[in-house]
C-alpha atoms as a PDB file:
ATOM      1  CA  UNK A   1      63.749  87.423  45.538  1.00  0.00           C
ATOM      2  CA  UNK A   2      63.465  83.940  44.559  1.00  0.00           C
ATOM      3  CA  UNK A   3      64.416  82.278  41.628  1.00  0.00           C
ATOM      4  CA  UNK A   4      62.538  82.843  38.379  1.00  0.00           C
ATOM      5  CA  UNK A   5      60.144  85.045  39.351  1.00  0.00           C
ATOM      6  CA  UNK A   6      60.456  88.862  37.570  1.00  0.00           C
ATOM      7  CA  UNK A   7      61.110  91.770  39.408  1.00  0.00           C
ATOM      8  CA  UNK A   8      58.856  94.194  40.075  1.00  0.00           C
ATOM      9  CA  UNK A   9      58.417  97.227  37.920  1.00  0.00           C
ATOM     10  CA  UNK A  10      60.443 100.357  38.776  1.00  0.00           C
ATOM     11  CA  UNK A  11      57.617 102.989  39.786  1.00  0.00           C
ATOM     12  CA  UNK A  12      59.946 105.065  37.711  1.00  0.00           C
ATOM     13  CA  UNK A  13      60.302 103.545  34.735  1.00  0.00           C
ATOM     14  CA  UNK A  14      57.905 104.086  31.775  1.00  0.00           C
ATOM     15  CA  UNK A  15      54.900 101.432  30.312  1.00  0.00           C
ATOM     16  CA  UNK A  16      55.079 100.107  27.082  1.00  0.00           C
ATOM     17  CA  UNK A  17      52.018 100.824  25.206  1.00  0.00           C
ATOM     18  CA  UNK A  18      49.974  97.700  24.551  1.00  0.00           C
ATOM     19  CA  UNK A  19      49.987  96.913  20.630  1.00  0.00           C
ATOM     20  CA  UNK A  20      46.780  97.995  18.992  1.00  0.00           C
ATOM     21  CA  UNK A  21      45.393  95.524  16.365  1.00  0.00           C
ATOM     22  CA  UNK A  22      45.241  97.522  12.885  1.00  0.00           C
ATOM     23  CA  UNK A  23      41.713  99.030  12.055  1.00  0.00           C
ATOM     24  CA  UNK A  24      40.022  98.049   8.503  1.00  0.00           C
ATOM     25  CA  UNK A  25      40.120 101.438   6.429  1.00  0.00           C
ATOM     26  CA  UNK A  26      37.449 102.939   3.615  1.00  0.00           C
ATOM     27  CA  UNK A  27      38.638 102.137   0.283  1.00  0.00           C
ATOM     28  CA  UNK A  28      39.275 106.038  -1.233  1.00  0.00           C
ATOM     29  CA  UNK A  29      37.993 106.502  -5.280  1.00  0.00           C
ATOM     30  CA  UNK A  30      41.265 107.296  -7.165  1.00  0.00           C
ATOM     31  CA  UNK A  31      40.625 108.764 -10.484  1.00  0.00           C
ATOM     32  CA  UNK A  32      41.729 106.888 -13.363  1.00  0.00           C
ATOM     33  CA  UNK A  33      45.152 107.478 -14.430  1.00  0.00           C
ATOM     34  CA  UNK A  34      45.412 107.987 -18.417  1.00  0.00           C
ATOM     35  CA  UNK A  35      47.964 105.424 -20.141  1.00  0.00           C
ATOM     36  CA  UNK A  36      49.032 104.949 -23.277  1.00  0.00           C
ATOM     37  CA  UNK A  37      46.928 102.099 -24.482  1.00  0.00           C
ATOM     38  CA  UNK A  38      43.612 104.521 -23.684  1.00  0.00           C
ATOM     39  CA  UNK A  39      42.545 106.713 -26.615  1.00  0.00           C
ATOM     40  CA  UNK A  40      42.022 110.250 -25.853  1.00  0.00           C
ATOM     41  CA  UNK A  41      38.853 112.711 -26.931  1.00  0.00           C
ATOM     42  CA  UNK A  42      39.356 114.967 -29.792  1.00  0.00           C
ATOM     43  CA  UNK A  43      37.211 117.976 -30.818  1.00  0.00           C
ATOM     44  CA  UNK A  44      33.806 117.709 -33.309  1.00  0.00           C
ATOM     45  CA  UNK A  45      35.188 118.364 -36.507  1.00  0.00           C
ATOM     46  CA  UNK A  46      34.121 122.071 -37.874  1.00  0.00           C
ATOM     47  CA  UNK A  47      30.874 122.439 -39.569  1.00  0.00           C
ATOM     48  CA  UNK A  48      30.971 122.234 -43.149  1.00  0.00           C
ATOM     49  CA  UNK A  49      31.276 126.246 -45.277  1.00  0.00           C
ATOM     50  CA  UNK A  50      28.039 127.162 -46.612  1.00  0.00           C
ATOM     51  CA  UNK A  51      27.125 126.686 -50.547  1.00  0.00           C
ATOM     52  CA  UNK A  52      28.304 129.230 -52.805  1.00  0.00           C
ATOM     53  CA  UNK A  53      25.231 131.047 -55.061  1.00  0.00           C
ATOM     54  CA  UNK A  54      25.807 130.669 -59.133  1.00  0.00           C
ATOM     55  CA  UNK A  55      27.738 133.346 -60.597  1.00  0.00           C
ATOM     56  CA  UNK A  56      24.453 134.463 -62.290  1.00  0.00           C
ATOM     57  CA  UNK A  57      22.736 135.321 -58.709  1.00  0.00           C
ATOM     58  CA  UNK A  58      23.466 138.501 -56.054  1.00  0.00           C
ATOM     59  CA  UNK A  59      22.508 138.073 -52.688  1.00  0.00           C
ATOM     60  CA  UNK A  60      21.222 140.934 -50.639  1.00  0.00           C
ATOM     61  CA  UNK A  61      19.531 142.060 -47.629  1.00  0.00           C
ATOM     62  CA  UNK A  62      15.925 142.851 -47.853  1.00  0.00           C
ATOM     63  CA  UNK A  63      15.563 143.556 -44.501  1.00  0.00           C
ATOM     64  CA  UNK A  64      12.751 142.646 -43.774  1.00  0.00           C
ATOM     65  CA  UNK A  65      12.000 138.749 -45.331  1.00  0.00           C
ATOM     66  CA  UNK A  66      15.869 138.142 -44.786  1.00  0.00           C
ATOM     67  CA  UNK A  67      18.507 137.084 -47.651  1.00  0.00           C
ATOM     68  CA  UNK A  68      16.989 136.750 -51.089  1.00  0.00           C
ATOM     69  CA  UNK A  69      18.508 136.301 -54.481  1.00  0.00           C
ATOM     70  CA  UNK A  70      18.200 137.722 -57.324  1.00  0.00           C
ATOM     71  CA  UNK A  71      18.934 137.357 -60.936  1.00  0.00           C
ATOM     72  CA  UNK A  72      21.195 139.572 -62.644  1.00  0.00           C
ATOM     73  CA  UNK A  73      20.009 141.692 -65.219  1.00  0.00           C
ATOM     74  CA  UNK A  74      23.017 143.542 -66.253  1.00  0.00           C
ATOM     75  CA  UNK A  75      24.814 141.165 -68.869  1.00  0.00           C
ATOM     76  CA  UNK A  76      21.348 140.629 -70.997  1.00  0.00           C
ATOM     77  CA  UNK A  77      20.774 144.555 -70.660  1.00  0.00           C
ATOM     78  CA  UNK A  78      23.761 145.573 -71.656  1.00  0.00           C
ATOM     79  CA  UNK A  79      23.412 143.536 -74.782  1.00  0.00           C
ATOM     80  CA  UNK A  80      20.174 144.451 -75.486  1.00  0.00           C
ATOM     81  CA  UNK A  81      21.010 147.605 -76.187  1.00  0.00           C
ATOM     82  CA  UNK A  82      23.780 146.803 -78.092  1.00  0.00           C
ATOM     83  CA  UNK A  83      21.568 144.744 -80.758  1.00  0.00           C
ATOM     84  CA  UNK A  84      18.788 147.297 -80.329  1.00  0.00           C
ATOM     85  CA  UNK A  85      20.535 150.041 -81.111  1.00  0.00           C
ATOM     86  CA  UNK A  86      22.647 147.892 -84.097  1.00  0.00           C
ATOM     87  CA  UNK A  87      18.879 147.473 -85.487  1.00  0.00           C
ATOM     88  CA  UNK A  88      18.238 150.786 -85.456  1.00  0.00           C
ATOM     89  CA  UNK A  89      21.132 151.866 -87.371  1.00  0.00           C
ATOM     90  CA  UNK A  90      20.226 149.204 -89.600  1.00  0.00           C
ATOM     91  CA  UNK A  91      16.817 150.418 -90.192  1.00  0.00           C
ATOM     92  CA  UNK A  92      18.442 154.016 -91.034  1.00  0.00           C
ATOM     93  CA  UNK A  93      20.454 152.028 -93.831  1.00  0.00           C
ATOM     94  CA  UNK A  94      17.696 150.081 -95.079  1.00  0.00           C
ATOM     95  CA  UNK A  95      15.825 153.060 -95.260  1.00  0.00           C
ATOM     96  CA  UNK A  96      18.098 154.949 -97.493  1.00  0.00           C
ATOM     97  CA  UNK A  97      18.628 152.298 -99.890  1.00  0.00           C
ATOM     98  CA  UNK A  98      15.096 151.859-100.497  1.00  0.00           C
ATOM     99  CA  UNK A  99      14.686 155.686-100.796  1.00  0.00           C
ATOM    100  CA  UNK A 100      17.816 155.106-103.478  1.00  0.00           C
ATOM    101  CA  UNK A 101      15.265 152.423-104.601  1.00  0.00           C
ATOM    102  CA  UNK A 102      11.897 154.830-104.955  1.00  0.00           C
ATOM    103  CA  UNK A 103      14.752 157.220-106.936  1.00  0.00           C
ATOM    104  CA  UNK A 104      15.650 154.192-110.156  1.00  0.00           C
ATOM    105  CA  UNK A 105      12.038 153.220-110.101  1.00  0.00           C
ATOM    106  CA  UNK A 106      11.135 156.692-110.937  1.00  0.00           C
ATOM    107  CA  UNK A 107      14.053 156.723-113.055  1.00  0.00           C
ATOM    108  CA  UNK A 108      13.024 153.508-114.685  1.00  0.00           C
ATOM    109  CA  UNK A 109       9.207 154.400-115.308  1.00  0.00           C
ATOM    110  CA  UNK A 110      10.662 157.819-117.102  1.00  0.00           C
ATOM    111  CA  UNK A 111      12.424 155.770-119.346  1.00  0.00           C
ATOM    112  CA  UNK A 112      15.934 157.396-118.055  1.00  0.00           C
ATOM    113  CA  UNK A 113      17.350 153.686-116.813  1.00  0.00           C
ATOM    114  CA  UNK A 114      17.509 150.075-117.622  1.00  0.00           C
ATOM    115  CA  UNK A 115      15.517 147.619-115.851  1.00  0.00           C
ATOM    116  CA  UNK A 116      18.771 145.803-115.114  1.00  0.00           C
ATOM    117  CA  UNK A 117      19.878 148.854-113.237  1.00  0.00           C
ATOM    118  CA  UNK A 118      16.902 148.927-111.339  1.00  0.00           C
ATOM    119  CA  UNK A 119      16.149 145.128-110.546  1.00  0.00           C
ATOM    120  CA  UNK A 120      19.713 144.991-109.047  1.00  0.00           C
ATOM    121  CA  UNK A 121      19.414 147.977-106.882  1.00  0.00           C
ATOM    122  CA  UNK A 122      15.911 146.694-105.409  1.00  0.00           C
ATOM    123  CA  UNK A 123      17.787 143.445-104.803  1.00  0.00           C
ATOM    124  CA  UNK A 124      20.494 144.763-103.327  1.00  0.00           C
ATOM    125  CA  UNK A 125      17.814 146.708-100.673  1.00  0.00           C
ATOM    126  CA  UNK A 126      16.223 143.415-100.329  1.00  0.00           C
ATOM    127  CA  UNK A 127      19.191 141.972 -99.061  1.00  0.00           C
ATOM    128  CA  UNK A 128      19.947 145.125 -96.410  1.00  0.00           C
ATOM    129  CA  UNK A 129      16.143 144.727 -95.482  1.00  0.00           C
ATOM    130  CA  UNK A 130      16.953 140.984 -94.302  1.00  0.00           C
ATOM    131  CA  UNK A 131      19.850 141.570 -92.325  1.00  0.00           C
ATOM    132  CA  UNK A 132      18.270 144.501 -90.191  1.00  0.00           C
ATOM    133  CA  UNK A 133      15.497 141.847 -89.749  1.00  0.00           C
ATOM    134  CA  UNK A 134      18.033 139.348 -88.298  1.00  0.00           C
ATOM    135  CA  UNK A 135      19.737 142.233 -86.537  1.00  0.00           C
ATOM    136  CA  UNK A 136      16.175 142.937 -85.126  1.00  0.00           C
ATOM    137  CA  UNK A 137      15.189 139.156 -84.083  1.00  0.00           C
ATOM    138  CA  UNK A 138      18.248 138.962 -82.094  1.00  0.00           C
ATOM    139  CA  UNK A 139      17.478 142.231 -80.439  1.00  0.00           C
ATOM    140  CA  UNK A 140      14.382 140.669 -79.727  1.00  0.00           C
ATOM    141  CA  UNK A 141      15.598 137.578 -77.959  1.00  0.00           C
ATOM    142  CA  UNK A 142      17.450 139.306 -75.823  1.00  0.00           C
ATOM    143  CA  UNK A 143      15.031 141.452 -74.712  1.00  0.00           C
ATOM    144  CA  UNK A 144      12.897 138.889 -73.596  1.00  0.00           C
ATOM    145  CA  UNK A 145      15.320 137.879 -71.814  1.00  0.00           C
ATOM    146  CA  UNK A 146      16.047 140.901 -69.936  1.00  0.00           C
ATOM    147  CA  UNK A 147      12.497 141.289 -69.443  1.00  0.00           C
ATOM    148  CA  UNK A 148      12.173 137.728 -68.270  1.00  0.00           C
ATOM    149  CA  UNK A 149      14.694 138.503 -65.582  1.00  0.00           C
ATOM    150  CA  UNK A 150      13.344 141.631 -64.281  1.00  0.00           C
ATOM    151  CA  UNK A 151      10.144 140.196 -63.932  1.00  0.00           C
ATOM    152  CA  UNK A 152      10.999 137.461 -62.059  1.00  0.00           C
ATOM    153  CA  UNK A 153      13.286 139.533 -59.835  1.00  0.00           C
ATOM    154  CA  UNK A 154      10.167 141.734 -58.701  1.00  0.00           C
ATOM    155  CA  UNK A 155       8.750 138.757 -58.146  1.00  0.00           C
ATOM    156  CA  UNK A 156      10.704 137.096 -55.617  1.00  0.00           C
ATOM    157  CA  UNK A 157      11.181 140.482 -54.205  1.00  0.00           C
ATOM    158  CA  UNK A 158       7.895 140.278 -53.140  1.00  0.00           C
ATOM    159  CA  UNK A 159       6.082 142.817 -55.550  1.00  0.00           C
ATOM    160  CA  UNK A 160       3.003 141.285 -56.235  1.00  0.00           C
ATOM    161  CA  UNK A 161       2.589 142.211 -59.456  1.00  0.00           C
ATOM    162  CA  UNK A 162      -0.228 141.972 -61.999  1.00  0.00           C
ATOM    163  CA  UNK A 163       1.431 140.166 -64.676  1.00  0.00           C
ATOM    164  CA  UNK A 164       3.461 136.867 -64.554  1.00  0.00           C
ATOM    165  CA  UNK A 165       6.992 136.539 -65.681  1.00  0.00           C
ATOM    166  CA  UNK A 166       5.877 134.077 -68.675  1.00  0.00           C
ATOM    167  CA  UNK A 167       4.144 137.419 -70.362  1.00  0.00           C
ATOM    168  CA  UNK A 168       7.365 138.980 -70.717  1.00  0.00           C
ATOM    169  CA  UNK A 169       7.843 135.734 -72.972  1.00  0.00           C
ATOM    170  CA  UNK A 170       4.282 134.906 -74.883  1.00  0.00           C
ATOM    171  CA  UNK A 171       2.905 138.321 -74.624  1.00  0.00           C
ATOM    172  CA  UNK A 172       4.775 139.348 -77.840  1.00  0.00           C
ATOM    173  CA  UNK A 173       3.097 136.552 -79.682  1.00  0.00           C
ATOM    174  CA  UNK A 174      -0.544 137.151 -78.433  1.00  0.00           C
ATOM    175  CA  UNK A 175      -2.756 138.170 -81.228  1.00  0.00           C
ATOM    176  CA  UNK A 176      -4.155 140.771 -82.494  1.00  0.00           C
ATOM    177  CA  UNK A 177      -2.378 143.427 -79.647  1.00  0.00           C
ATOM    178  CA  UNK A 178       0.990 141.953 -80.356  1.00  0.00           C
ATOM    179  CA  UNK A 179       2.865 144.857 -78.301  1.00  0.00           C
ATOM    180  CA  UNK A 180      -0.006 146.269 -76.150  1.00  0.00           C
ATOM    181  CA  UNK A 181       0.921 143.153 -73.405  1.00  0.00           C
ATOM    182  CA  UNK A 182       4.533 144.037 -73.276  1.00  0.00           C
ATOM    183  CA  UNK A 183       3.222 147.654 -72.980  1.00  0.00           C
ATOM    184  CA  UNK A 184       1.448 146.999 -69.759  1.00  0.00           C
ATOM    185  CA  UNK A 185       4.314 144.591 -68.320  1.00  0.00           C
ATOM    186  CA  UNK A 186       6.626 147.104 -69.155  1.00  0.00           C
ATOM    187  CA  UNK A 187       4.616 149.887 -67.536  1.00  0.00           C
ATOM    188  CA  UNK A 188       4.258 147.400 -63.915  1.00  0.00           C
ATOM    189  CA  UNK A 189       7.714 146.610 -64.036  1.00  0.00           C
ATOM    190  CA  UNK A 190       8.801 150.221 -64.219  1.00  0.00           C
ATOM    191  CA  UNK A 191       6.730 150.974 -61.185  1.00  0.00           C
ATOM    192  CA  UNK A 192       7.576 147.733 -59.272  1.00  0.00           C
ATOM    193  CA  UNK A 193      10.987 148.631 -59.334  1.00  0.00           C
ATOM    194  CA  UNK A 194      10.975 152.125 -57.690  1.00  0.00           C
ATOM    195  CA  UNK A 195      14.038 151.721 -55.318  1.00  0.00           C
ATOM    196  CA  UNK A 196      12.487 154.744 -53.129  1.00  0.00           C
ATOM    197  CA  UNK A 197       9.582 151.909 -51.851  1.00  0.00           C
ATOM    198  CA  UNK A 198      10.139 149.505 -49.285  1.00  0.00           C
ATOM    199  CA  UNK A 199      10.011 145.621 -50.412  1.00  0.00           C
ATOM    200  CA  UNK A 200       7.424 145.205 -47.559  1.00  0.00           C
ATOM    201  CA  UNK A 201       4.933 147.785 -49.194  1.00  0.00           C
ATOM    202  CA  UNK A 202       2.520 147.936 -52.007  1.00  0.00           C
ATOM    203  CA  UNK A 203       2.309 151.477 -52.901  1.00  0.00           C
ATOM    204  CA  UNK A 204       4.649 150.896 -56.041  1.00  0.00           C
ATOM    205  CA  UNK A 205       0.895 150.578 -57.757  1.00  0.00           C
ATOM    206  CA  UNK A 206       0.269 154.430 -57.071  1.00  0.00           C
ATOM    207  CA  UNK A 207       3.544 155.467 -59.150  1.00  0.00           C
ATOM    208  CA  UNK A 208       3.568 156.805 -62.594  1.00  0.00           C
ATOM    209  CA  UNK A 209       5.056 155.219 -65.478  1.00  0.00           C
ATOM    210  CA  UNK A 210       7.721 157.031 -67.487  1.00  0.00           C
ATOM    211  CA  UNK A 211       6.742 158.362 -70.899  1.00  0.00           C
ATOM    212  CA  UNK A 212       9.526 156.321 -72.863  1.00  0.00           C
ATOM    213  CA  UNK A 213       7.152 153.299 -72.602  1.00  0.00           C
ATOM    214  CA  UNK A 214       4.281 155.226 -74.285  1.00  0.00           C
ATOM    215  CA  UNK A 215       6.625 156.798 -76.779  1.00  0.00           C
ATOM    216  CA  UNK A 216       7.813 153.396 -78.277  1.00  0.00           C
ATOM    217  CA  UNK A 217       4.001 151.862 -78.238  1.00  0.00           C
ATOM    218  CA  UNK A 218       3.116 154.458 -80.717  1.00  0.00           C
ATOM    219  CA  UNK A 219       6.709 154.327 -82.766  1.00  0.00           C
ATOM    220  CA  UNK A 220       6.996 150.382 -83.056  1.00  0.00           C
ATOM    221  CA  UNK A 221       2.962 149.344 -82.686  1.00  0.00           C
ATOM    222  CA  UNK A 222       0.803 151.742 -83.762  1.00  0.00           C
ATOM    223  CA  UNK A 223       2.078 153.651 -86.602  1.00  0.00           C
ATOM    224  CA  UNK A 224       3.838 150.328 -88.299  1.00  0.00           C
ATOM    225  CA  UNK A 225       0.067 148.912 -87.986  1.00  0.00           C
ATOM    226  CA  UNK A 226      -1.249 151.778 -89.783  1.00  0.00           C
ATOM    227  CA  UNK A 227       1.882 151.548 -92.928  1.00  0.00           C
ATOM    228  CA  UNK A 228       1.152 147.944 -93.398  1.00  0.00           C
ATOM    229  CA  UNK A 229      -2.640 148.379 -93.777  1.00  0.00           C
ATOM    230  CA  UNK A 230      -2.014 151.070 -96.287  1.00  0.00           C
ATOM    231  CA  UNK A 231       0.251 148.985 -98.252  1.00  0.00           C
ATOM    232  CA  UNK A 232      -1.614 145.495 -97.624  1.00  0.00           C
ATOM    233  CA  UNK A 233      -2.597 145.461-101.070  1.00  0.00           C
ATOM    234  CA  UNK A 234       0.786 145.916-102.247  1.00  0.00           C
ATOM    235  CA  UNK A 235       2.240 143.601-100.224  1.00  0.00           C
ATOM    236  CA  UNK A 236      -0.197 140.833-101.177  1.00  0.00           C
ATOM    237  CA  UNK A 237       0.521 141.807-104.732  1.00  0.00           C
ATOM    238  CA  UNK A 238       4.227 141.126-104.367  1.00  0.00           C
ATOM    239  CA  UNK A 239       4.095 138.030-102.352  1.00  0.00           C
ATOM    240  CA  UNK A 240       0.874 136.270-104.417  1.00  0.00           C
ATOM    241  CA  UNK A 241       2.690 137.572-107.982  1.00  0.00           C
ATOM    242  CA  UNK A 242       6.703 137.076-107.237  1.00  0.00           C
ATOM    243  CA  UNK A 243       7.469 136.945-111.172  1.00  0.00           C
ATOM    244  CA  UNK A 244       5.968 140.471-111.634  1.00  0.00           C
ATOM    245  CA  UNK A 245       7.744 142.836-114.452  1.00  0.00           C
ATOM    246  CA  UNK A 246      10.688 145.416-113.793  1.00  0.00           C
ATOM    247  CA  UNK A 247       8.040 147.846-114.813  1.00  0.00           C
ATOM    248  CA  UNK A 248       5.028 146.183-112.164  1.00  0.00           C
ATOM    249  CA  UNK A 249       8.021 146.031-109.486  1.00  0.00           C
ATOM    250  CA  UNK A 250       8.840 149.771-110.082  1.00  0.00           C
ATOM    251  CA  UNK A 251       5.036 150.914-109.752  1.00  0.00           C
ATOM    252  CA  UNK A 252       4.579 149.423-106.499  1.00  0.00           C
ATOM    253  CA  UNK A 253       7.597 150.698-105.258  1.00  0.00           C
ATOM    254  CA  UNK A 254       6.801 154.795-106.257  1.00  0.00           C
ATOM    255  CA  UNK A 255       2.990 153.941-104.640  1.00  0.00           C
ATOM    256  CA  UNK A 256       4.706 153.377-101.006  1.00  0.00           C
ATOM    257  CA  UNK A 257       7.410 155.712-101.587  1.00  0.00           C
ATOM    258  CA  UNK A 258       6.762 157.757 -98.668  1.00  0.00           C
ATOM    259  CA  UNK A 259       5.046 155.202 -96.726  1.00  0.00           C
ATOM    260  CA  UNK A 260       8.605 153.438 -96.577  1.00  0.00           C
ATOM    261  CA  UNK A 261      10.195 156.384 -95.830  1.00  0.00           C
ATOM    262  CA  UNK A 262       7.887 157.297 -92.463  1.00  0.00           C
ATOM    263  CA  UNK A 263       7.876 153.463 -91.644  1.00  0.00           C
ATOM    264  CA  UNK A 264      11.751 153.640 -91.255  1.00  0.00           C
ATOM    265  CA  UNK A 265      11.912 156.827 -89.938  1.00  0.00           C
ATOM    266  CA  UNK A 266       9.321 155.193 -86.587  1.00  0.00           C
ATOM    267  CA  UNK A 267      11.379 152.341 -86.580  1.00  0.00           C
ATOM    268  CA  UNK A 268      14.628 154.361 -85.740  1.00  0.00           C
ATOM    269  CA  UNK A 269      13.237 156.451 -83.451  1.00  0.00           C
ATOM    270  CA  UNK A 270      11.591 153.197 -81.825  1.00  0.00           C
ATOM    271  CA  UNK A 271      14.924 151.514 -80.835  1.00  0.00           C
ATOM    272  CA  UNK A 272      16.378 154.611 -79.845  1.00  0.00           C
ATOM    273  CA  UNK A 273      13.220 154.874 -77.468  1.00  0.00           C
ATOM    274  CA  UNK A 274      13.686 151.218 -76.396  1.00  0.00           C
ATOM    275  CA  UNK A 275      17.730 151.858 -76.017  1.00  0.00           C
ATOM    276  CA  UNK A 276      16.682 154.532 -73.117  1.00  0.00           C
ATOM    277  CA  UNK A 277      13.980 152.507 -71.551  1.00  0.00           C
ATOM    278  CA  UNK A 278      16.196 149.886 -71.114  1.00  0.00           C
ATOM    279  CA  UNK A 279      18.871 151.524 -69.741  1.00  0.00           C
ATOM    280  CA  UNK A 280      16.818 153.372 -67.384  1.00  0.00           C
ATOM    281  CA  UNK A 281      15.019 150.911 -65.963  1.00  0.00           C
ATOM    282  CA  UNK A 282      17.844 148.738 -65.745  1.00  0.00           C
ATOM    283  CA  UNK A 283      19.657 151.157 -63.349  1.00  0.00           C
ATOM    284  CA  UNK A 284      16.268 151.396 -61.540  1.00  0.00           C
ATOM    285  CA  UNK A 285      15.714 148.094 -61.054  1.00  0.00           C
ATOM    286  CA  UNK A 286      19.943 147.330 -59.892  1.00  0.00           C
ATOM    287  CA  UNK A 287      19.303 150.038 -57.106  1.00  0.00           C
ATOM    288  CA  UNK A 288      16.158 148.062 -55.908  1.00  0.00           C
ATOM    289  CA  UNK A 289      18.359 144.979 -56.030  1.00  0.00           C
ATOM    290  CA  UNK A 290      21.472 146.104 -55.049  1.00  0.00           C
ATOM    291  CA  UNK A 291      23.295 144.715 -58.194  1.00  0.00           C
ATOM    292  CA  UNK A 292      26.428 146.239 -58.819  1.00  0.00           C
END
């Protein structure tokens, strides 16, 4: 072996492995990590509660068209009774007082009284005349406002009905048939509101009216038409001569003596008529509409 030269390898011994120069490796996507400084997603906020209906509405199911509202008609019917019926008792009183009144005028032109006796007693019953006739206006307010409601109601239901909801209103006022229009809206609405007929359906127009309607035509319209023709001369009399005697005053009153006494007699039975129409068409109509 000479100097400086390596040995040779043992066959026995093992080879290094040559070094391997370092490959260039695909960049791998890392997912974002979160940190503080980052804001984070929060839920959609919730959607906002639906309106409430006014107090004076009730919502219900028709069914078919989907939710409706309605008005209610309980409040004004409740109270229209009230004043109704107050009228009619008020009518009953008037009508006594004036029959108290036919009595001192006979008195009076028999020569058993003083004309002082009488003229305070006939004031006195005009007095009780005017406050039934407030009673009554009142009475009458609210039922156009019942009726109003009702109307309307059957409306929106669907009910096509003949008459519009203003008649309920101006049909009292429209010369010369002053109650024959609220006659024939009272008679639709009856039928319109048969809770035994779908809201989809039309054969409401096929049902029958009830009686009670009829009945107060005749008691408030027809025979109060026929009293004040009968006494129209009497009437025009008072109201064209206002400074008339004791002795006049007590003449006119025996001529319409019984006159007064029918006249008050329809008008009772008229409110009680209206009292039960009311009522029962009210409950009729809150079944249709589900009003409790």
């Amino acid at each position: 072996m000479t100097d400086g030269a390596l040995p040779p390898p043992s066959p026995s011994a093992p080879r290094s492995p040559a070094p391997s120069s370092p490959q260039p490796s695909s960049p791998q996507p890392s997912s974002p990590q979160p940190t503080s400084s980052q804001p984070t997603s929060s839920p959609p906020p919730p959607p906002p509660p639906e309106p409430a209906a006014p107090a004076e509405y009730t919502a219900y199911d028709t069914g078919v068209a989907g939710e409706r509202s309605t008005a209610r008609i309980g409040p004004a019917a409740r109270w229209t009774v009230r004043l109704v019926a107050a009228a009619g008792v008020a009518s009953v009183v008037s009508t006594v007082v004036r029959i108290a009144v036919d009595v001192r005028a006979a008195d009076l032109l028999a020569g058993r009284v003083e004309a002082a006796a009488f003229d305070d007693l006939f004031a006195s019953a005009q007095l009780v005349s005017a406050a039934a006739g407030v009673i009554g206006l009142a009475a009458a307010v609210l039922t156009v406002v019942w009726m109003f409601r009702v109307a309307t109601n059957l409306r929106s239901l669907g009910r096509r009905t003949t008459w519009h909801p203003s008649f309920s209103v101006f049909g009292w006022m429209l010369p010369p048939f002053g109650f024959l229009v609220p006659l024939l809206v009272v008679r639709e609405m009856w039928k319109a509101s048969d809770p035994a007929i779908g809201l989809g359906s039309q054969r409401w127009r096929a049902g029958r009216a009830t009686p009670l309607a009829h009945a107060w035509f005749v008691l408030y319209g027809v025979v109060p038409a026929i009293i004040t023709v009968a006494t129209l001369s009497s009437v025009l009399e008072a109201t064209l001569e206002p400074d008339r005697s004791s002795l006049e005053r007590a003449e006119a009153v025996t001529s319409t003596s019984s006159l007064t006494v029918v006249d008050g007699a329809a008008t009772a039975l008229a409110a009680l008529a209206w009292v039960l129409l009311v009522r029962r068409l009210t409950a009729r109509h809150t079944e249709l509409t589900g009003e409790s």
